[in-house]
Protein backbone atom coordinates (compact mmCIF):
# COMPACT_ATOMS: atom_id res chain seq x y z
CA UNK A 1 172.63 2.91 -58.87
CA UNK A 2 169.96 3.89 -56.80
CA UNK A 3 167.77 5.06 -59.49
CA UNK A 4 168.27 1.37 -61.48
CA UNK A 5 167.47 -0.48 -57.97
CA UNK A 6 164.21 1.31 -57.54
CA UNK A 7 163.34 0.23 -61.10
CA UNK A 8 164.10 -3.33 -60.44
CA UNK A 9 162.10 -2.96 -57.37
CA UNK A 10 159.22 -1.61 -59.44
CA UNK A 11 159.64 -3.98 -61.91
CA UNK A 12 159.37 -7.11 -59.59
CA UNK A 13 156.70 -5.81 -57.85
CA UNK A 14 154.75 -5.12 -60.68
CA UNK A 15 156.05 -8.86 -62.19
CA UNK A 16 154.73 -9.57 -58.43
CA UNK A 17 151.34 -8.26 -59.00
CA UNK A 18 150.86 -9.25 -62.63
CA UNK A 19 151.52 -13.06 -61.61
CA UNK A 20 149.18 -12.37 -58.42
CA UNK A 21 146.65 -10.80 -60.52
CA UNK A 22 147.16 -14.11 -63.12
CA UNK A 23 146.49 -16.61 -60.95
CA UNK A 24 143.59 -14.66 -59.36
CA UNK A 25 142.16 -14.77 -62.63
CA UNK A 26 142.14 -18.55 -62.68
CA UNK A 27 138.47 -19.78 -62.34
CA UNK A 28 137.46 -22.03 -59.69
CA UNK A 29 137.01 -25.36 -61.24
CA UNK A 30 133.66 -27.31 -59.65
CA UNK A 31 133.44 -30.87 -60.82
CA UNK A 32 130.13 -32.02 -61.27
CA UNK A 33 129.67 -35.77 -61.70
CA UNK A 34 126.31 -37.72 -61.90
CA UNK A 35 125.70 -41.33 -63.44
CA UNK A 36 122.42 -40.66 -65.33
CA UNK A 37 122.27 -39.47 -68.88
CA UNK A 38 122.39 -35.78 -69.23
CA UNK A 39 118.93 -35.44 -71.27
CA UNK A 40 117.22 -36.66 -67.37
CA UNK A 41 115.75 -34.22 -65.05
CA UNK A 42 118.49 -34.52 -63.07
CA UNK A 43 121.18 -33.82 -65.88
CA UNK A 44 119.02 -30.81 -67.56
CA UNK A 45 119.11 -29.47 -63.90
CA UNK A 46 122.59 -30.02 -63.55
CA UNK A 47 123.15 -27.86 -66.76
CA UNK A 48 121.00 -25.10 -65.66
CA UNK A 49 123.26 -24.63 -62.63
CA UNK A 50 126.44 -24.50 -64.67
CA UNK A 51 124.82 -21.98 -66.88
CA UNK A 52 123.76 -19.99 -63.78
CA UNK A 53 126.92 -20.62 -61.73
CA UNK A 54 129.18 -19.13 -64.84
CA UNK A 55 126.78 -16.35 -65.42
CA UNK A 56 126.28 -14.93 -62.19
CA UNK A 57 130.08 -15.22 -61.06
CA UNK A 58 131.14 -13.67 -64.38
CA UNK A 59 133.43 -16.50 -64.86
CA UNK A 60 134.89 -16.43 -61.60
CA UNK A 61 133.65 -20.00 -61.32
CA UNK A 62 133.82 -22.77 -63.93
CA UNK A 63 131.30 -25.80 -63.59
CA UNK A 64 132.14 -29.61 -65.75
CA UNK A 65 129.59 -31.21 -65.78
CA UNK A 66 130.59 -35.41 -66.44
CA UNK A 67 127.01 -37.73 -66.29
CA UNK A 68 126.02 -41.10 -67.41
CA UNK A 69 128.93 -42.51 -65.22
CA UNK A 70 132.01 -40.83 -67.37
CA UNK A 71 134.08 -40.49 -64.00
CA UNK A 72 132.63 -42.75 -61.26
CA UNK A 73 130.26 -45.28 -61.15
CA UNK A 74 127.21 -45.32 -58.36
CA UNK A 75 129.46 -46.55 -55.17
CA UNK A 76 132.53 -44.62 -56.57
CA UNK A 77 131.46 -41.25 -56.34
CA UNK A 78 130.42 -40.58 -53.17
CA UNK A 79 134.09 -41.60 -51.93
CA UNK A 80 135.40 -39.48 -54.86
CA UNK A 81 133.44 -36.50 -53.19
CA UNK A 82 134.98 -37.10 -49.78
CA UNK A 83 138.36 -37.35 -51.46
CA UNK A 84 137.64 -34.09 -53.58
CA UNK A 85 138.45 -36.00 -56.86
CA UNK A 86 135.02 -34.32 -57.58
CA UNK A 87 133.75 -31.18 -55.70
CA UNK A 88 129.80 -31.69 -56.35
CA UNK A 89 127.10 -34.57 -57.08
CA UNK A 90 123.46 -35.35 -56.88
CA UNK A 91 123.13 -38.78 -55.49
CA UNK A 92 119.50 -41.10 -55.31
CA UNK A 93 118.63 -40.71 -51.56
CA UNK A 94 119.62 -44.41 -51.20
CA UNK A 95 123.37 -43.72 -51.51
CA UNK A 96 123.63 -42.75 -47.91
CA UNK A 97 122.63 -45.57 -46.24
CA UNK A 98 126.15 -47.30 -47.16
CA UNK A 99 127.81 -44.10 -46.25
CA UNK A 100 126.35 -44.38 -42.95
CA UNK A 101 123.39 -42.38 -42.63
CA UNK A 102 120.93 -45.42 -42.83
CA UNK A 103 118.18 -42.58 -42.13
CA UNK A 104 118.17 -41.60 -45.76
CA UNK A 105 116.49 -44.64 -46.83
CA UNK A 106 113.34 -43.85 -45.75
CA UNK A 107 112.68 -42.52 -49.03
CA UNK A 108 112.89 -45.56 -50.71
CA UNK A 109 109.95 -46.73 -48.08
CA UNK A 110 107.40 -47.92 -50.53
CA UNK A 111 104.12 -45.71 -50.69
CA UNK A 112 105.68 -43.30 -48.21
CA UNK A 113 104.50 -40.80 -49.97
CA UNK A 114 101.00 -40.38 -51.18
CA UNK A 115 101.29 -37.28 -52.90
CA UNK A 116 103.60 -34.96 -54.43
CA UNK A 117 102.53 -32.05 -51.98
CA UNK A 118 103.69 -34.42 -49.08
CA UNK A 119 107.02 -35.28 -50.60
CA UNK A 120 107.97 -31.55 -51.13
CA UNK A 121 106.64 -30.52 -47.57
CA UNK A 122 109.17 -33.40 -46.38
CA UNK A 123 112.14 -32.43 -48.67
CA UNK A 124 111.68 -28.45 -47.78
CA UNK A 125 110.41 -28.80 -44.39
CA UNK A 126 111.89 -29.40 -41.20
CA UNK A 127 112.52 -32.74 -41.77
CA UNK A 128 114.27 -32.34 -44.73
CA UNK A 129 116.78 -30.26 -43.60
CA UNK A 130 117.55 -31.90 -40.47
CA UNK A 131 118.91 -34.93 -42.65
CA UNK A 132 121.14 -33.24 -44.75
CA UNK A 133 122.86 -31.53 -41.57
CA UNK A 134 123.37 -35.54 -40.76
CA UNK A 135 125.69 -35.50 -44.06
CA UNK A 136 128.25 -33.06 -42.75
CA UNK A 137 129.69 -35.57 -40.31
CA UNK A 138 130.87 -37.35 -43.25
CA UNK A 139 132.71 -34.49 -45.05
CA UNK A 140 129.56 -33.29 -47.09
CA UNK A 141 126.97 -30.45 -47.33
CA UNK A 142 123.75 -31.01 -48.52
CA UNK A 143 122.53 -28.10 -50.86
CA UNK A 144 118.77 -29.61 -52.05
CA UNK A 145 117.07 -32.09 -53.14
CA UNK A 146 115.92 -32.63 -56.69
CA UNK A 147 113.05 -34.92 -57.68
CA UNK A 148 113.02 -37.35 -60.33
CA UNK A 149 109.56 -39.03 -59.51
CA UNK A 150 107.73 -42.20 -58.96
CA UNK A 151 109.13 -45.65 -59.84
CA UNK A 152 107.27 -48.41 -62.25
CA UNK A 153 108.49 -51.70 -62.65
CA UNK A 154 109.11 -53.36 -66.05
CA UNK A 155 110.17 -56.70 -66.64
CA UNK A 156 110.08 -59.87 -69.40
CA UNK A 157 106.41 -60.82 -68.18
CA UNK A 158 103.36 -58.92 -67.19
CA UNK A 159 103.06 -57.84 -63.71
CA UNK A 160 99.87 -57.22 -62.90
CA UNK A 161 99.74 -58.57 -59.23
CA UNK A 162 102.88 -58.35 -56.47
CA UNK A 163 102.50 -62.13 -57.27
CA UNK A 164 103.74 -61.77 -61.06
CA UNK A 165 107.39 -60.62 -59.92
CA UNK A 166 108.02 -63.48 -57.27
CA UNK A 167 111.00 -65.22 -57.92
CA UNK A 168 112.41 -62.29 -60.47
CA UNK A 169 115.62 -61.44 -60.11
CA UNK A 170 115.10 -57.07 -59.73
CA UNK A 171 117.67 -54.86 -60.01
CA UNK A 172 118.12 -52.45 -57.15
CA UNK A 173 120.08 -49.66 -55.85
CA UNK A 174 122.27 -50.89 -52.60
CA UNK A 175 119.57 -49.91 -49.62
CA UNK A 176 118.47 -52.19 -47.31
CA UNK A 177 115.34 -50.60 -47.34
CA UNK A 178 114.53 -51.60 -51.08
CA UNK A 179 116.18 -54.96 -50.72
CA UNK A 180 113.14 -55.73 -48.03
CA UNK A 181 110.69 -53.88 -50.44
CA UNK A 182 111.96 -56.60 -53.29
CA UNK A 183 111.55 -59.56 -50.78
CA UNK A 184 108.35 -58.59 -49.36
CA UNK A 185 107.16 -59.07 -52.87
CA UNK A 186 108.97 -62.47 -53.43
CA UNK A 187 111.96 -61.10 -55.61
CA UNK A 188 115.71 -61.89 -55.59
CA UNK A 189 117.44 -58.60 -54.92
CA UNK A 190 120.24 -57.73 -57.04
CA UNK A 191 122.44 -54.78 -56.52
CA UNK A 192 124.19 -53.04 -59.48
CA UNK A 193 125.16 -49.88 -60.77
CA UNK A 194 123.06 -48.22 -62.50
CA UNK A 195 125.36 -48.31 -65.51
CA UNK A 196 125.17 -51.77 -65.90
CA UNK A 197 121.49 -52.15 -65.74
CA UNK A 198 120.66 -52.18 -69.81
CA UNK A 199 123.62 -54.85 -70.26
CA UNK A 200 121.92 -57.00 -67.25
CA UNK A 201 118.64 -56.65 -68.46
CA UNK A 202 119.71 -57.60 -72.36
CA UNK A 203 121.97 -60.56 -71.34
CA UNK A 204 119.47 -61.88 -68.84
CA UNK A 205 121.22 -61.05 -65.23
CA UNK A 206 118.34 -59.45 -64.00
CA UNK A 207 114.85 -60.32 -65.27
CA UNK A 208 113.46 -56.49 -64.38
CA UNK A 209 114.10 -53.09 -62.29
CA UNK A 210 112.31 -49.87 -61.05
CA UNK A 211 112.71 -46.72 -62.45
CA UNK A 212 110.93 -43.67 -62.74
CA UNK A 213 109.95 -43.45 -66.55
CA UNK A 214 112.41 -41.09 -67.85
CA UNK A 215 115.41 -42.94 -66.43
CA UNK A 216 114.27 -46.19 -67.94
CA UNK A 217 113.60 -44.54 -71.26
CA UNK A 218 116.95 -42.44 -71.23
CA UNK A 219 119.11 -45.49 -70.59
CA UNK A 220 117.53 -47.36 -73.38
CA UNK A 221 115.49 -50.05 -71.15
CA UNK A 222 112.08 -50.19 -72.81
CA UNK A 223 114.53 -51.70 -75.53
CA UNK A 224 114.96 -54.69 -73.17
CA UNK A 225 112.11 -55.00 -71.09
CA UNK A 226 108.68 -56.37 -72.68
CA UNK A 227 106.33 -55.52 -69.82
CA UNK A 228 105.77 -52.01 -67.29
CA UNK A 229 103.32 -51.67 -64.49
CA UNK A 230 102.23 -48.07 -63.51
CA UNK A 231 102.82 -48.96 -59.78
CA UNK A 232 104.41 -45.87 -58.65
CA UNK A 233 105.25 -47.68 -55.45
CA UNK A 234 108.22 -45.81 -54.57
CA UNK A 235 110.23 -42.35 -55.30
CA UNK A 236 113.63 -41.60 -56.35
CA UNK A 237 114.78 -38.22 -55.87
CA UNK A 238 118.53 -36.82 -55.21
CA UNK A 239 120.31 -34.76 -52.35
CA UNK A 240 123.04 -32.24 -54.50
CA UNK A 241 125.71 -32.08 -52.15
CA UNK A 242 129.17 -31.04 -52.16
CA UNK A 243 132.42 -31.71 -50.35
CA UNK A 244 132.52 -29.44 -47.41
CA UNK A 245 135.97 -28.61 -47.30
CA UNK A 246 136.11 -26.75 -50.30
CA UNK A 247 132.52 -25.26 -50.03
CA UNK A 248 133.32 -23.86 -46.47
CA UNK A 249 137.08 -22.35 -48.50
CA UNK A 250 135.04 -20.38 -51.03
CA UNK A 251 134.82 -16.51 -50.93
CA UNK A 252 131.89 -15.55 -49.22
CA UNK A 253 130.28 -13.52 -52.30
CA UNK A 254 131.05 -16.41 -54.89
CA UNK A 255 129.19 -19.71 -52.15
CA UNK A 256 126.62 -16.83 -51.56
CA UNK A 257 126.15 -16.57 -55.37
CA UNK A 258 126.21 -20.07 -56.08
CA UNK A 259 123.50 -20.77 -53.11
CA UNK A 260 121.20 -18.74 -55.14
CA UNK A 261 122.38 -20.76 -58.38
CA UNK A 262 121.66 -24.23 -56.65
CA UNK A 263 118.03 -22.65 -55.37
CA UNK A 264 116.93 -21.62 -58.85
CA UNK A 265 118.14 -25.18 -60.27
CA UNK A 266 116.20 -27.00 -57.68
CA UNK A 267 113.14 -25.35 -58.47
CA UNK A 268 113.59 -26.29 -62.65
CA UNK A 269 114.42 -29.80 -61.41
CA UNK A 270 111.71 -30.57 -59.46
CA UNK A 271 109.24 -28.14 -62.21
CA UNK A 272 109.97 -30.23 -64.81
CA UNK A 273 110.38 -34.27 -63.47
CA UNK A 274 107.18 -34.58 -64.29
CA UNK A 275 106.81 -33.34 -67.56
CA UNK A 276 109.80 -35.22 -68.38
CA UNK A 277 108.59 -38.51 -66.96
CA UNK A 278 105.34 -38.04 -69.08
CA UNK A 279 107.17 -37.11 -72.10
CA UNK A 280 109.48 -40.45 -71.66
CA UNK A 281 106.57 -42.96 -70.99
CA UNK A 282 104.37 -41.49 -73.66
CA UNK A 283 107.70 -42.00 -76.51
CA UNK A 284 108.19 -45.34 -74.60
CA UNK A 285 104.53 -46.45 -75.43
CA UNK A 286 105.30 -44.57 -78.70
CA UNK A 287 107.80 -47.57 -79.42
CA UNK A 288 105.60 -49.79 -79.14
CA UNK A 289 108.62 -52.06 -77.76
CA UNK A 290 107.05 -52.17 -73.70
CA UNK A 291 103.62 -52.81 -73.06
CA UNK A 292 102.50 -50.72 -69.71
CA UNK A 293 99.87 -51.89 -67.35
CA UNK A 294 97.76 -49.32 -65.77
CA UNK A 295 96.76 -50.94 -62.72
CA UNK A 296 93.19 -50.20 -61.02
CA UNK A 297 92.57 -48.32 -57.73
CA UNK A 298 92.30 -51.88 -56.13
CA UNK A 299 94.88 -53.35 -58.13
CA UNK A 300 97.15 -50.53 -56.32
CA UNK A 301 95.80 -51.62 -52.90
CA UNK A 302 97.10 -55.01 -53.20
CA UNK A 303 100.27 -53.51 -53.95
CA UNK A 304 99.74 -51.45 -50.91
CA UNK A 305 98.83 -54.03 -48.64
CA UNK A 306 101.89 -56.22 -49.91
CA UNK A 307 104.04 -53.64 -49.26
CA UNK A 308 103.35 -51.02 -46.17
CA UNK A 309 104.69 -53.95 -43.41
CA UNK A 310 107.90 -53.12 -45.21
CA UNK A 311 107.40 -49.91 -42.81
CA UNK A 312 107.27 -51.64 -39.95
CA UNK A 313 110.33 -53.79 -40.46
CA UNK A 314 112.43 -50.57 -41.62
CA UNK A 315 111.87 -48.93 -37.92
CA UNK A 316 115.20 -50.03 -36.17
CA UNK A 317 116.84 -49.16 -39.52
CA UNK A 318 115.60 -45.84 -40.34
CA UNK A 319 113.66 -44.74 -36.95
CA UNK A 320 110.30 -44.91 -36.05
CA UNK A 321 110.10 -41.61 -35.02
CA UNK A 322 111.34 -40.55 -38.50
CA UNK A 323 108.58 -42.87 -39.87
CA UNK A 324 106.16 -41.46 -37.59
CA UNK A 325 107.26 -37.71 -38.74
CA UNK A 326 106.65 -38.45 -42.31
CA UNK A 327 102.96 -40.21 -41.34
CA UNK A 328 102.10 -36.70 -40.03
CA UNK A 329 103.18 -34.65 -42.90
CA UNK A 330 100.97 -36.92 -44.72
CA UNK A 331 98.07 -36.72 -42.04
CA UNK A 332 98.08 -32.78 -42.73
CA UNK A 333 96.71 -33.18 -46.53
CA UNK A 334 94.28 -35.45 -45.86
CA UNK A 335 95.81 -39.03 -46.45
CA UNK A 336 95.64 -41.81 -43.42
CA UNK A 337 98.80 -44.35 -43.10
C-alpha cells in the first residue's frame, strides 16, 4: 500500500509539473493594432518588432499584428488599450488630446518644426520623454515615437495659395489644434477616421485632407484627389505605447528584451519614413492621376505667415512654456520662430 501511494504521489506530481510546465510553455500573446495599411512606415516598423520580439524571446512571446483598422477604428483603440482588448498600438500624436493629455497636440502645431534634426532632438530629448510619462496616468506607457513625416494637402482644385482651400471641407484627425490650423486657413473642419477618408473623398464628404505622402498613396487617395501641394506644413508621427498593467506584469528578462526590440524598431521607422514618403509621391506622380504643386520659398512663407498665429492661439491649450521649449530646440540649429 505504501509503495502504490508513493507512486500515485509521484505520478500527480509529475502530472503536476507536466501541466505547470504546459502552460508555462504558452507564449505571451501581445496584440498589436494600428489603422494604417501595413506596407506604411509605421506598419513595416510594426513588423520588424514582431520579428524581433519572437526572435529574441525564442518564442516566449508571440506578437499579432492587425492594421488598416481590422480591430478598432481611430477613437476605438485607444479605449481598447486601456481595456486590454489590445496590449500595444502606435497612435498619431493627436490621439491624446481627447484622452486628456491636450499637451500632445503640439505636434500638430503647423511649421513647429523646421527641420528633421529639431523634431528628433524633441522626440528623444528631454521633452520628449517628459510627455510620454504624462500617458501613464491614463493606464499607458509610452515606449517611442515613430515618424511618418511631413503632411501635403491634396484636394479637387489646385491649391497654390492658403486662399485656394477656403471654404473646403478638410478632413482632419480629432485635435483641436488642427481644427484651428484648418480655420486659420478658411476651411470647414471635418473629423473622421482615418478609415473612412478614401470613401469621403470619392463620394464628395470632404473636398480634401493632409497626409504625409505615403499614407495618402497607401490608402488609395491620389485615386480621388486631382490636386497636391508640397506644403509640408505639419508632421504626423506616432507614440507606440502599451497598456501598463500588463507591461509592468511581464518577467523582467522578457520587458527587458522587448525594450531593446521596440529601440531597434524605432530606429528602422524613423530610417526609412522618408524613403518611403519619396518612394509613394514619386509612384503617385507616376500615376499621373494627382497633379503636385511644388510651391516656392515665398509661396511657403505665405503659408507660414497664414499659419504661425495658430501658435499663439494653441498656448492655453497646449502651454506656452511647452511652445516656448520647442522654439529653443529650434533656436539651437540655427532657425528663428
Amino acid at each position: 500500500m505504501k509503495f502504490r501511494t508513493l507512486v500515485g504521489c509521484v505520478l500527480a506530481g509529475v502530472l503536476v509539473a507536466g501541466s505547470a510546465m504546459a502552460q508555462q510553455a504558452q507564449p505571451i500573446v501581445i496584440k498589436f493594432s494600428h489603422v494604417v495599411a501595413a506596407d506604411t512606415p509605421k506598419g513595416k516598423a510594426a513588423e520588424m518588432f514582431k520579428k524581433l520580439a519572437e526572435e529574441r524571446t525564442k518564442g516566449r512571446v508571440k506578437v499579432e499584428v492587425y492594421p488598416n483598422s481590422q480591430l478598432y477604428k481611430d477613437k476605438e483603440e485607444l479605449e481598447a488599450l486601456q481595456l486590454g482588448a489590445v496590449q500595444m498600438l502606435a497612435p498619431s500624436l493627436a490621439k491624446f488630446g481627447p484622452l486628456g493629455v491636450k499637451e500632445f497636440e503640439v505636434f500638430d502645431l503647423p511649421y513647429i518644426f523646421p527641420s528633421k534634426e529639431v523634431l528628433r532632438a524633441v522626440t528623444e530629448g528631454p521633452i520628449g520623454m517628459s510627455l510620454l510619462k504624462k500617458l501613464e496616468s491614463k493606464g499607458i506607457i509610452g515606449l517611442g515615437y515613430w515618424d511618418n513625416g511631413f503632411k501635403i494637402l491634396s484636394a479637387n482644385k489646385p491649391l497654390k495659395s492658403p486662399a485656394d482651400v477656403k471654404g473646403l471641407k478638410m478632413r482632419i484627425q480629432s485635435s483641436k489644434v488642427l481644427d484651428a490650423q484648418m480655420r486659420a486657413l478658411g476651411a470647414l473642419p471635418q473629423v473622421m477616421a482615418f478609415s473612412e477618408v478614401y470613401q469621403a473623398l470619392q463620394t464628395g464628404v470632404v473636398d480634401g485632407t493632409e497626409n504625409p505622402p505615403s499614407n495618402m498613396y497607401t490608402q488609395k487617395m491620389h485615386e480621388v484627389q486631382k490636386y497636391g501641394t508640397l506644403t509640408n506644413h505639419g508632421y504626423l508621427g506616432y507614440a507606440v505605447i502599451v497598456n501598463k498593467k500588463f507591461w509592468e506584469g511581464l518577467p523582467a528578462d522578457i520587458r527587458a528584451t522587448l525594450e531593446g526590440a521596440m529601440n531597434e524598431s524605432t530606429r528602422f521607422a524613423n530610417a526609412i519614413a522618408q524613403t518611403e514618403n519619396d518612394d509613394s509621391l514619386a509612384a503617385m506622380k507616376a500615376s499621373g492621376k494627382t497633379e503636385f504643386y511644388q510651391p516656392t520659398k515665398e509661396e511657403i512663407d505665405v503659408w507660414r505667415k497664414t499659419l504661425l498665429p495658430v501658435h499663439k492661439d494653441m498656448e492655453g491649450r497646449v502651454g506656452a512654456e511647452l511652445i516656448q521649449a520647442i522654439y529653443k530646440e529650434s533656436e539651437k540649429f540655427g532657425f528663428k520662430n
